[in-house]
Protein backbone atom coordinates (compact mmCIF):
# COMPACT_ATOMS: atom_id res chain seq x y z
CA UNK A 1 28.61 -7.97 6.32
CA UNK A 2 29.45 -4.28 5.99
CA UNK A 3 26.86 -1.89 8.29
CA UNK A 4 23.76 -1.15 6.27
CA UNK A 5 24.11 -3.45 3.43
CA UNK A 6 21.62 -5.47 4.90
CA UNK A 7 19.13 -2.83 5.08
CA UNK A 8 20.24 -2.42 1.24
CA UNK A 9 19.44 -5.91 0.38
CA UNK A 10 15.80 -5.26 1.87
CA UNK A 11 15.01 -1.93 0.02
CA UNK A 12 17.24 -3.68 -3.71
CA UNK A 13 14.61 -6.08 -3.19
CA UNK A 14 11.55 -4.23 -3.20
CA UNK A 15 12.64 -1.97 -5.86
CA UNK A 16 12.98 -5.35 -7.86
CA UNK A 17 9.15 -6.20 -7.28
CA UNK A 18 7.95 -2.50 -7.53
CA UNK A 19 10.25 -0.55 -10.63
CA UNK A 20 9.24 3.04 -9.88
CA UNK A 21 8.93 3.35 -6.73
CA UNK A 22 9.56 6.24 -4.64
CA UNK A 23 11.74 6.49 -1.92
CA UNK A 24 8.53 7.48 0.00
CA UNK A 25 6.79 4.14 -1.38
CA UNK A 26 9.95 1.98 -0.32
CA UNK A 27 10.14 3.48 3.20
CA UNK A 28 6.45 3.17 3.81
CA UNK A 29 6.68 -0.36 3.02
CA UNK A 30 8.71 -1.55 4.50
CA UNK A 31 8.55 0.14 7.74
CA UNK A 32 11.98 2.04 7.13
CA UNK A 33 12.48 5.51 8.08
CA UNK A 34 12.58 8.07 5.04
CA UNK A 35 16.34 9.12 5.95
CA UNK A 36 17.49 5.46 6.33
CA UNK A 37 15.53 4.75 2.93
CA UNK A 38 17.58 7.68 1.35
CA UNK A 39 21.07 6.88 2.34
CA UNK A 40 20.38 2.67 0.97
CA UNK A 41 18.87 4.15 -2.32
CA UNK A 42 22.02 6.48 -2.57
CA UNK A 43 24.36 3.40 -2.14
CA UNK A 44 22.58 1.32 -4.30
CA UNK A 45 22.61 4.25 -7.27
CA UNK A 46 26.40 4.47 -6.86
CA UNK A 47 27.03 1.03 -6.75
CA UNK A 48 24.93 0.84 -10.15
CA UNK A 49 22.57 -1.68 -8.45
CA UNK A 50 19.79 0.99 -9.06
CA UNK A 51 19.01 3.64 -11.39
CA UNK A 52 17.28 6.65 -11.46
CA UNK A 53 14.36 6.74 -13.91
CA UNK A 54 13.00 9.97 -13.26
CA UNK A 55 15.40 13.20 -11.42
CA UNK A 56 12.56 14.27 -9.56
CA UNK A 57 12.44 17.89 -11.80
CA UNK A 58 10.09 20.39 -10.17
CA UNK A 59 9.10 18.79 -7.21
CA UNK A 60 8.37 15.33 -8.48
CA UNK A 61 10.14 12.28 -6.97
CA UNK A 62 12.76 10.79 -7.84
CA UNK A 63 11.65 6.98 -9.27
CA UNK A 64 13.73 4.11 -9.13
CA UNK A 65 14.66 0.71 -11.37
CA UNK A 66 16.73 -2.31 -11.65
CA UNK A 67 19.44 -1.01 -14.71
CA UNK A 68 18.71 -2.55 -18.30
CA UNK A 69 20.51 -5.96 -18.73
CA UNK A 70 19.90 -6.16 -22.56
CA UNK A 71 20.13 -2.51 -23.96
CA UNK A 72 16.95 -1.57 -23.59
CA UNK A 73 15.93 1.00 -20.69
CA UNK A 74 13.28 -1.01 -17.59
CA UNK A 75 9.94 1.38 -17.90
CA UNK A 76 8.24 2.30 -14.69
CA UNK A 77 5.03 0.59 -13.50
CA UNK A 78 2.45 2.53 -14.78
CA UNK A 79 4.58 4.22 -17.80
């Protein structure tokens, strides 16, 4: 297995239990450093594993979901 992908696994699952949670959220946790957090959430974005529900405009963070499988966009817990 590819360096890091393992650490992906961890924080794709998470995500999966917990749409709209912060990076901050994932890496407190799960016991993961913010920067590590940051570069597994970037992966899994690019991939297309993840998407980004909210950009984190004016200081807000950025929140994070599974991506739609039927069409219709995954709301955030809470939303």
């Amino acid at each position: 297995m590819a360096r890091g992908y393992s650490g992906d696994r961890v924080v794709l699952a998470y995500v999966a239990r917990r749409p709209g949670a912060t990076a901050k959220q994932v890496a407190q946790a799960l016991g993961i450093p913010d920067g590590r957090v940051a570069v597994n959430l970037d992966r899994l974005t690019d991939d297309g594993l993840l998407v980004v529900a909210s950009p984190g405009a004016s200081g807000s963070p950025c929140l994070y979901l599974l991506p739609p499988t039927d069409g219709e966009p995954e709301k955030a817990s809470g939303t």
